[in-house]
PDB file of N, CA and C in Angstrom:
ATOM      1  N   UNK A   1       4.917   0.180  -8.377  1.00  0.00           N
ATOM      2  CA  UNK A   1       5.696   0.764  -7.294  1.00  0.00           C
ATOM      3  C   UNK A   1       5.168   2.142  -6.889  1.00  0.00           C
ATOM      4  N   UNK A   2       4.402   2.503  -7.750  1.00  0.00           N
ATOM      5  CA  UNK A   2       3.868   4.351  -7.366  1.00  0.00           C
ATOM      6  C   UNK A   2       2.687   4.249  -6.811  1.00  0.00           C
ATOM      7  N   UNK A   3       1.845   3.076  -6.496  1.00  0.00           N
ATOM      8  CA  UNK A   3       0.665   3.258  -5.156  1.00  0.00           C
ATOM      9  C   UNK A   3       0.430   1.860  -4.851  1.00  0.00           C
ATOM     10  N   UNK A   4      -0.797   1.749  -4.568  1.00  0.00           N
ATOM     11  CA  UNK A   4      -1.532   0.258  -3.754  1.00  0.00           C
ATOM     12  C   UNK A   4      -3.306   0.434  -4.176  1.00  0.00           C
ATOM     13  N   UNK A   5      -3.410  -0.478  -4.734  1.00  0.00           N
ATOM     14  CA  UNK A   5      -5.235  -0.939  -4.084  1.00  0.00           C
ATOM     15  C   UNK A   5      -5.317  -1.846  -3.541  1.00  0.00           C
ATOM     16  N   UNK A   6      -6.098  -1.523  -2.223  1.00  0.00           N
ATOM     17  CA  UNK A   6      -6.194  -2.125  -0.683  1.00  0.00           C
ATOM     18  C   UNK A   6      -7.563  -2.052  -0.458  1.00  0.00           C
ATOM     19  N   UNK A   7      -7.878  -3.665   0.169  1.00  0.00           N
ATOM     20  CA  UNK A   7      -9.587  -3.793   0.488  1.00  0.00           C
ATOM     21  C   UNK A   7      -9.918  -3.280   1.826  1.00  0.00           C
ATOM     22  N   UNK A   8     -10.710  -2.799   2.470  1.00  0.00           N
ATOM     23  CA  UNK A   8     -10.847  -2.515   3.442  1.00  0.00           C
ATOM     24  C   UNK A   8     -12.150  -2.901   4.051  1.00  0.00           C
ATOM     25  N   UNK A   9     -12.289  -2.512   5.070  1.00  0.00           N
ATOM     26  CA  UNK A   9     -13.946  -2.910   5.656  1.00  0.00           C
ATOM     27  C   UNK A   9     -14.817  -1.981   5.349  1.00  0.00           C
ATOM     28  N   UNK A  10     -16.026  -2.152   5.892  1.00  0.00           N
ATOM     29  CA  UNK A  10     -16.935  -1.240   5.361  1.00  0.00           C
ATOM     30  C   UNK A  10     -16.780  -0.297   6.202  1.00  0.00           C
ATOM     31  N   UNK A  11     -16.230   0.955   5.521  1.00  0.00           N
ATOM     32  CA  UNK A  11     -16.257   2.423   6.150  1.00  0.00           C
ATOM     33  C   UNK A  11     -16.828   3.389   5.351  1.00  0.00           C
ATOM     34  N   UNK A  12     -17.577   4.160   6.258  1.00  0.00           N
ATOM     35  CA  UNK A  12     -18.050   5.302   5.556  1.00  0.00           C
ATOM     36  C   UNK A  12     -17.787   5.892   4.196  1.00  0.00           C
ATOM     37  N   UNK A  13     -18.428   6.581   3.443  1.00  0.00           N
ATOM     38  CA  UNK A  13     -18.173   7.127   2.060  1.00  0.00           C
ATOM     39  C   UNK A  13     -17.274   8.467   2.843  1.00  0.00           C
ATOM     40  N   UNK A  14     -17.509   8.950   3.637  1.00  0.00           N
ATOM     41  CA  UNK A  14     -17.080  10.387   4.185  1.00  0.00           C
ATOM     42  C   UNK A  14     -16.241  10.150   4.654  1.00  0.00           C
ATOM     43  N   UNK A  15     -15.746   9.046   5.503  1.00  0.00           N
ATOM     44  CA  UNK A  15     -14.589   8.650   6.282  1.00  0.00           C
ATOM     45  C   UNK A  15     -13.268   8.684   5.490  1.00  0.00           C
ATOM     46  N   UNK A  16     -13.312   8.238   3.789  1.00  0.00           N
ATOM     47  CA  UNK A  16     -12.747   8.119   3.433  1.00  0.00           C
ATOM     48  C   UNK A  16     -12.913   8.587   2.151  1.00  0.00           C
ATOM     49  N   UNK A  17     -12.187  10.171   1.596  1.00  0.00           N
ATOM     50  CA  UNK A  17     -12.863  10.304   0.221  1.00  0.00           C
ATOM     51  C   UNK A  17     -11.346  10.658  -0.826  1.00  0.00           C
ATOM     52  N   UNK A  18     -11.500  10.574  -1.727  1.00  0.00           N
ATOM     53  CA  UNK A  18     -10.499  10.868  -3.095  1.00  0.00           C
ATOM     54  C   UNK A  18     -10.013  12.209  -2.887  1.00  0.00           C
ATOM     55  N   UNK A  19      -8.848  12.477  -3.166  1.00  0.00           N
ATOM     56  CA  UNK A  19      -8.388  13.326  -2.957  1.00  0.00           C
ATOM     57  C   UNK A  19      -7.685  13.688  -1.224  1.00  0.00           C
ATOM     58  N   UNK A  20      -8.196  12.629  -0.341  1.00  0.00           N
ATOM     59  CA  UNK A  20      -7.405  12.491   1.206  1.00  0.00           C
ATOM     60  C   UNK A  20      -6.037  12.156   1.256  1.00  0.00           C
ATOM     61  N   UNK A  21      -4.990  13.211   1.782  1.00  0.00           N
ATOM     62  CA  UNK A  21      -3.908  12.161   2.041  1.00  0.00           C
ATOM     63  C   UNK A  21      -4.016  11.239   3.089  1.00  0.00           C
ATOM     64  N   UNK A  22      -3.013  10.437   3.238  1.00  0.00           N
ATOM     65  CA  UNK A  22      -3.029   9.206   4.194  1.00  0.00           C
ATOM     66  C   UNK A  22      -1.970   8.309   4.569  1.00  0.00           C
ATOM     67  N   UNK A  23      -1.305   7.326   4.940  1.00  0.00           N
ATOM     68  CA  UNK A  23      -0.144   6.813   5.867  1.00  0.00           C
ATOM     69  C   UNK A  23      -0.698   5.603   5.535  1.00  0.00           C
ATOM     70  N   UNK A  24       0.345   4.445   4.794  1.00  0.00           N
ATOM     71  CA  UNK A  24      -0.116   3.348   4.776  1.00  0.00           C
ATOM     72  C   UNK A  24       1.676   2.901   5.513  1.00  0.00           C
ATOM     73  N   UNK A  25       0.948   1.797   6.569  1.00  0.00           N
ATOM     74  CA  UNK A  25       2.609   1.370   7.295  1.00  0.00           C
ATOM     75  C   UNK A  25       2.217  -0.146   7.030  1.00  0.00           C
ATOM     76  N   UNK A  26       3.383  -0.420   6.452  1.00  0.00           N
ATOM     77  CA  UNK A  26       3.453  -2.153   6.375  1.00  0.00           C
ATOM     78  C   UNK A  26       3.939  -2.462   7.177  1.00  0.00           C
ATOM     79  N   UNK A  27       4.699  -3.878   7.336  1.00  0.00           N
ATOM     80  CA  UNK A  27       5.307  -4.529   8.405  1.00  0.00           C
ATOM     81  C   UNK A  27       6.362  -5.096   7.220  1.00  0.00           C
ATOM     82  N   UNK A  28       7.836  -4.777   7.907  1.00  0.00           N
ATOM     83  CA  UNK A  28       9.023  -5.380   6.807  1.00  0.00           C
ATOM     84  C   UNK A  28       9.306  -6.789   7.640  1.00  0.00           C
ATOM     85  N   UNK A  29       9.152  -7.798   7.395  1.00  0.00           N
ATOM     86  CA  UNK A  29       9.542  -9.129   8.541  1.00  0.00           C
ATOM     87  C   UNK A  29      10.799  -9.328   8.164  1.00  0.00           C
ATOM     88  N   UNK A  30      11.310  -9.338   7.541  1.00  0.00           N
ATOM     89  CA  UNK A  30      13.036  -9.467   7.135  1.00  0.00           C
ATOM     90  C   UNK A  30      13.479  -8.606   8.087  1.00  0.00           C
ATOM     91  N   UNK A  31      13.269  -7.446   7.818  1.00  0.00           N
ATOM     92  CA  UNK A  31      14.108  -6.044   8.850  1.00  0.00           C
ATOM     93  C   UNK A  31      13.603  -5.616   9.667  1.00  0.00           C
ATOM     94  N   UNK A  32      12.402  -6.597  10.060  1.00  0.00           N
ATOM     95  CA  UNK A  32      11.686  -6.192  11.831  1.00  0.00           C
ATOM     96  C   UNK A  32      11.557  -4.525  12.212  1.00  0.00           C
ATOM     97  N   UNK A  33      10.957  -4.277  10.668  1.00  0.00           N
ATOM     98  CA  UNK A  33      10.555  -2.685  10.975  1.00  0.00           C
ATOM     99  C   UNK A  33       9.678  -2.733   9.855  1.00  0.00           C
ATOM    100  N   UNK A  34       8.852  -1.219  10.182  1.00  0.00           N
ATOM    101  CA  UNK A  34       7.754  -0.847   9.232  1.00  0.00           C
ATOM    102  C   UNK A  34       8.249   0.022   8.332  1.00  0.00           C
ATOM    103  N   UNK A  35       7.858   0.220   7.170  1.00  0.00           N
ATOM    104  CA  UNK A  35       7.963   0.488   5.959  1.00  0.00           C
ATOM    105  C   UNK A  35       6.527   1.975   5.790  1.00  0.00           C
ATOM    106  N   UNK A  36       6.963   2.901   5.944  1.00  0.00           N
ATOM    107  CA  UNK A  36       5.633   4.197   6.581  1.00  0.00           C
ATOM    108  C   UNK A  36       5.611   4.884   4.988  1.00  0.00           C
ATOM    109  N   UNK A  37       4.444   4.854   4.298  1.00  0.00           N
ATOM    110  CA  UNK A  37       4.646   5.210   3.018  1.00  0.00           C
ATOM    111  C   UNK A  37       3.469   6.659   3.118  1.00  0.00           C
ATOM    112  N   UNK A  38       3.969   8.044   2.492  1.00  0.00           N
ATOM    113  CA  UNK A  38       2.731   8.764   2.925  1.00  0.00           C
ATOM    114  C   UNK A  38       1.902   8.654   1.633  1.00  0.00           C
ATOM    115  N   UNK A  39       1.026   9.041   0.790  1.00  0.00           N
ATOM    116  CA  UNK A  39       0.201   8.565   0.039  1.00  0.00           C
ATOM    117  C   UNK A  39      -1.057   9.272  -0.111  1.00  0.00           C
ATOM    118  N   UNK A  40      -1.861   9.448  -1.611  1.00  0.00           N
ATOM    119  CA  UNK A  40      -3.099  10.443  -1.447  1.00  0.00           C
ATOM    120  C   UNK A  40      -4.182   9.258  -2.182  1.00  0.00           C
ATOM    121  N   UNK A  41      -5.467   9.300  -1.489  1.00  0.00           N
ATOM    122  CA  UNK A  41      -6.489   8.325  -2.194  1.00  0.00           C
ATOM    123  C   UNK A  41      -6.892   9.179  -3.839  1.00  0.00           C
ATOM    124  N   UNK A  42      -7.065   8.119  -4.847  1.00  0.00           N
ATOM    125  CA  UNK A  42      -7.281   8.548  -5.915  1.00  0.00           C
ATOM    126  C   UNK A  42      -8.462   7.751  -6.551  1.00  0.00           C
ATOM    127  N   UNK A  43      -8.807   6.504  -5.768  1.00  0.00           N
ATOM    128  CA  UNK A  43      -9.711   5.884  -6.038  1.00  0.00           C
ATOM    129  C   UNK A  43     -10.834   5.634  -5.131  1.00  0.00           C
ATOM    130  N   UNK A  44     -11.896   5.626  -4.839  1.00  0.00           N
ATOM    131  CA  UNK A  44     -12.783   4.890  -3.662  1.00  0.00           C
ATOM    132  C   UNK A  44     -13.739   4.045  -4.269  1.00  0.00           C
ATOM    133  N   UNK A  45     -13.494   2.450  -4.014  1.00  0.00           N
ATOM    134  CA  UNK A  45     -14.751   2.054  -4.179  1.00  0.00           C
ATOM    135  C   UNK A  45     -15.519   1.619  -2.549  1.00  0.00           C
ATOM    136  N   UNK A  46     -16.696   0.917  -2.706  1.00  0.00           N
ATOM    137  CA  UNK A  46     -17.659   0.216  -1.377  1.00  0.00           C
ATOM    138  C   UNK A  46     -16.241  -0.260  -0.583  1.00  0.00           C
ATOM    139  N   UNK A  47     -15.459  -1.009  -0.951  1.00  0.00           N
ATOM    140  CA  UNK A  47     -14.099  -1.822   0.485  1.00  0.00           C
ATOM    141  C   UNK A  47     -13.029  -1.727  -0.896  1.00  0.00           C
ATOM    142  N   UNK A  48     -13.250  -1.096  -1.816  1.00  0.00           N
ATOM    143  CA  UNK A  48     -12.003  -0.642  -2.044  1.00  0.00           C
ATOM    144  C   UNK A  48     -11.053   0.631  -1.824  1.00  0.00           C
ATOM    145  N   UNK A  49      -9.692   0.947  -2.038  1.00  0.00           N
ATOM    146  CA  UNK A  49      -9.217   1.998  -1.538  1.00  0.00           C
ATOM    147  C   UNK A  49      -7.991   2.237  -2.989  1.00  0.00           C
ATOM    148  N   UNK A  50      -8.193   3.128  -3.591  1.00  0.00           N
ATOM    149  CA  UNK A  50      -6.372   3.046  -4.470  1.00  0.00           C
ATOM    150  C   UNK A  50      -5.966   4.854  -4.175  1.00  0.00           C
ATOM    151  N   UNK A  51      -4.330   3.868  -3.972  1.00  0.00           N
ATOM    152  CA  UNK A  51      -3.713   5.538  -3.552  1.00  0.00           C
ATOM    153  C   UNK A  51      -2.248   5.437  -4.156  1.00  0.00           C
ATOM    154  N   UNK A  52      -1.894   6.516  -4.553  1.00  0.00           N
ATOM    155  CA  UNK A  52      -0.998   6.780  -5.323  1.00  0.00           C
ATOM    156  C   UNK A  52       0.032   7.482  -3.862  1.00  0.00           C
ATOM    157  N   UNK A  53       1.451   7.232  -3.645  1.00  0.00           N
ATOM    158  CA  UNK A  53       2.709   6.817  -3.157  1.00  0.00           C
ATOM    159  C   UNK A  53       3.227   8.701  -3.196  1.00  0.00           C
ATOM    160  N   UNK A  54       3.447   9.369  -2.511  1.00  0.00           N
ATOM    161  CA  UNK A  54       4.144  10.567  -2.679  1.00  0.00           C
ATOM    162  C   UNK A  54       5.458  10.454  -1.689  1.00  0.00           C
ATOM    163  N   UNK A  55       6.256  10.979  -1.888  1.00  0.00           N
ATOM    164  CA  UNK A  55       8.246  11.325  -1.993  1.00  0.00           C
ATOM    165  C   UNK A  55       8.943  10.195  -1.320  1.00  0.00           C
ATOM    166  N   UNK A  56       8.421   9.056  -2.467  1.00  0.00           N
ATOM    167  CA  UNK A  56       9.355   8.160  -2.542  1.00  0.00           C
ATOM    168  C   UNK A  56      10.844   8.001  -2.384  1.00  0.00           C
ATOM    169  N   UNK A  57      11.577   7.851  -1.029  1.00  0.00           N
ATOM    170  CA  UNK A  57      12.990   7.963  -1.469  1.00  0.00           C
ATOM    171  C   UNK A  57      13.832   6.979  -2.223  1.00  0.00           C
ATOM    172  N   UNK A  58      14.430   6.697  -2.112  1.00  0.00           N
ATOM    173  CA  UNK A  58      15.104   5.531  -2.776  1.00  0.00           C
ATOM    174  C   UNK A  58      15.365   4.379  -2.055  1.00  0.00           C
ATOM    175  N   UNK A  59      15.388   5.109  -0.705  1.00  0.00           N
ATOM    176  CA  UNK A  59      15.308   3.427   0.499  1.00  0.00           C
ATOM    177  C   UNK A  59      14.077   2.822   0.647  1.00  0.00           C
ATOM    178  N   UNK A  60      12.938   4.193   0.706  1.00  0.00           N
ATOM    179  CA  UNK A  60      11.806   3.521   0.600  1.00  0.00           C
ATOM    180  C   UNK A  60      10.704   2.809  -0.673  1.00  0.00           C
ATOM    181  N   UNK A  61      11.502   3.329  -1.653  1.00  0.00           N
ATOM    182  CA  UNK A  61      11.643   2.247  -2.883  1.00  0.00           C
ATOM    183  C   UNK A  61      12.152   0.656  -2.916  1.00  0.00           C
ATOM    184  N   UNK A  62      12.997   0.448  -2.086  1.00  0.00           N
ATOM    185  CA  UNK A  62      13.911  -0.473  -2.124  1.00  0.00           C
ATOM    186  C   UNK A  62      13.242  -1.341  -1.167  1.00  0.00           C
ATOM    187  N   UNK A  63      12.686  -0.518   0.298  1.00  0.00           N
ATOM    188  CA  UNK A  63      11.976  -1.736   0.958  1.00  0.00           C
ATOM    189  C   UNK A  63      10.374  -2.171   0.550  1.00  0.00           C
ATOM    190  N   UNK A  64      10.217  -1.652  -0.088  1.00  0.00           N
ATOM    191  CA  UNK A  64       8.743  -1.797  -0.597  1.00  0.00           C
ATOM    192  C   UNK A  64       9.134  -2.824  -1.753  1.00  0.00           C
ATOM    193  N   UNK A  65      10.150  -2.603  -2.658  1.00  0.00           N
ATOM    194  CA  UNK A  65       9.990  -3.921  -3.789  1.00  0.00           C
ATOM    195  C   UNK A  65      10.558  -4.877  -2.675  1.00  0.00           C
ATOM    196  N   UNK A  66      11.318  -4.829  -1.397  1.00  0.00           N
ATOM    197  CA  UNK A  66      11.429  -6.011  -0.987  1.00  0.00           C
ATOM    198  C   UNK A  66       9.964  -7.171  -0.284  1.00  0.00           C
ATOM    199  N   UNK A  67       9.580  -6.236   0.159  1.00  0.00           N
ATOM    200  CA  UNK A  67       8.232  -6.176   0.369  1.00  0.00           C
ATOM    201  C   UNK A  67       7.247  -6.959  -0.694  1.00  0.00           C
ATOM    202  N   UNK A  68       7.313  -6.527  -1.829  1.00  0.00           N
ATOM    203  CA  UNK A  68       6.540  -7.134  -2.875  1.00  0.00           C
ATOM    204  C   UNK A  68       7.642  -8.416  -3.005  1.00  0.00           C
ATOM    205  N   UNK A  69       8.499  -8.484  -3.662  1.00  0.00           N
ATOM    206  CA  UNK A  69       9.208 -10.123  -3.590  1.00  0.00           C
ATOM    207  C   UNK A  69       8.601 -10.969  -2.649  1.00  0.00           C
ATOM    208  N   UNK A  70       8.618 -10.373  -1.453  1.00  0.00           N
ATOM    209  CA  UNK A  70       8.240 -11.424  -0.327  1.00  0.00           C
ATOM    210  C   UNK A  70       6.872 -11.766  -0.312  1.00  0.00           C
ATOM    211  N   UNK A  71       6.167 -11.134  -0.930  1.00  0.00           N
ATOM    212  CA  UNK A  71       4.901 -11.504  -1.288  1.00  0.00           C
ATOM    213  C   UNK A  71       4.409 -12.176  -2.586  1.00  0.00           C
ATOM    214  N   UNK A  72       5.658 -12.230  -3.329  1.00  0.00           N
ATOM    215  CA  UNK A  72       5.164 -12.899  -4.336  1.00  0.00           C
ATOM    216  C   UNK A  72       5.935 -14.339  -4.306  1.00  0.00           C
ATOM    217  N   UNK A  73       7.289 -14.703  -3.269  1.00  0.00           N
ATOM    218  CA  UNK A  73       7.481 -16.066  -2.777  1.00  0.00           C
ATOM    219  C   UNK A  73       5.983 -16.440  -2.428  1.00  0.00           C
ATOM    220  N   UNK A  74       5.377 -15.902  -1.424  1.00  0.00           N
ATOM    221  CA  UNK A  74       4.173 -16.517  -1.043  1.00  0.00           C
ATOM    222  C   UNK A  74       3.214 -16.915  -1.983  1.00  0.00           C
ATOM    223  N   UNK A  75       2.460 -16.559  -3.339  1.00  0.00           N
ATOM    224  CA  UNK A  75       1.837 -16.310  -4.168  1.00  0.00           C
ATOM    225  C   UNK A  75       1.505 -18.404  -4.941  1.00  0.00           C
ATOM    226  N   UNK A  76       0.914 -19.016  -4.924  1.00  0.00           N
ATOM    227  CA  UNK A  76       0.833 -19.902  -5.911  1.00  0.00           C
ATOM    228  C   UNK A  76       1.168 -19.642  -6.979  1.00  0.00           C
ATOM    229  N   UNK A  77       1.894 -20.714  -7.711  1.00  0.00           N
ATOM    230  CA  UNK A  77       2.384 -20.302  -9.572  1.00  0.00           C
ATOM    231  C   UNK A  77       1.396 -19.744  -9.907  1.00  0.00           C
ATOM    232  N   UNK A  78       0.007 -19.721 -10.097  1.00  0.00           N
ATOM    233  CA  UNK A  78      -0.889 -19.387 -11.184  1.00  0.00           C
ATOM    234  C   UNK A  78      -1.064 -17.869 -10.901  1.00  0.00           C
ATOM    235  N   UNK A  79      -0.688 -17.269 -10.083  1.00  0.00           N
ATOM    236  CA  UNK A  79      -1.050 -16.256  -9.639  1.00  0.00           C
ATOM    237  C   UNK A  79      -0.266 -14.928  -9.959  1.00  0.00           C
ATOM    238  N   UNK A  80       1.197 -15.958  -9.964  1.00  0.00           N
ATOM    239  CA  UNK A  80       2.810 -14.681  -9.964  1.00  0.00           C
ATOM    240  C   UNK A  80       2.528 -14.459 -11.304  1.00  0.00           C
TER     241      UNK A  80
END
């Protein structure tokens, strides 16, 4: 619940470096709104990205594990 690693395309090493903050917005499809998380990169790989989650409130705690549930209905058994 305290960040994300997210693949991305191939972008620059400079475009994107450790220590950047940044805005990751999901899409909530249940509540037909986005979910705006602010966030600092702590990892960079080639199309990878990991970022750790800053002032989490408690709603936006709440739609983000809804968020993950709904992604893990989707998930094949072998996977959850």
């Amino acid at each position: 619940m305290g960040g994300a690693f997210i693949s991305i395309n191939s972008t620059p090493e400079e475009d994107i470096r450790v220590g950047d903050a940044c805005i990751l917005q999901m899409h909530h499809e249940i509540k037909g709104h986005n979910v705006v998380l602010e966030a600092m990169i702590i990892h960079r790989g080639p199309t990878t990205v990991g970022m750790a989650f800053k002032n989490l409130s408690g709603e936006k705690m709440a739609s983000l594990a809804a968020l993950m549930e709904r992604v893990e209905d989707k998930l094949p058994d072998h996977e959850k």
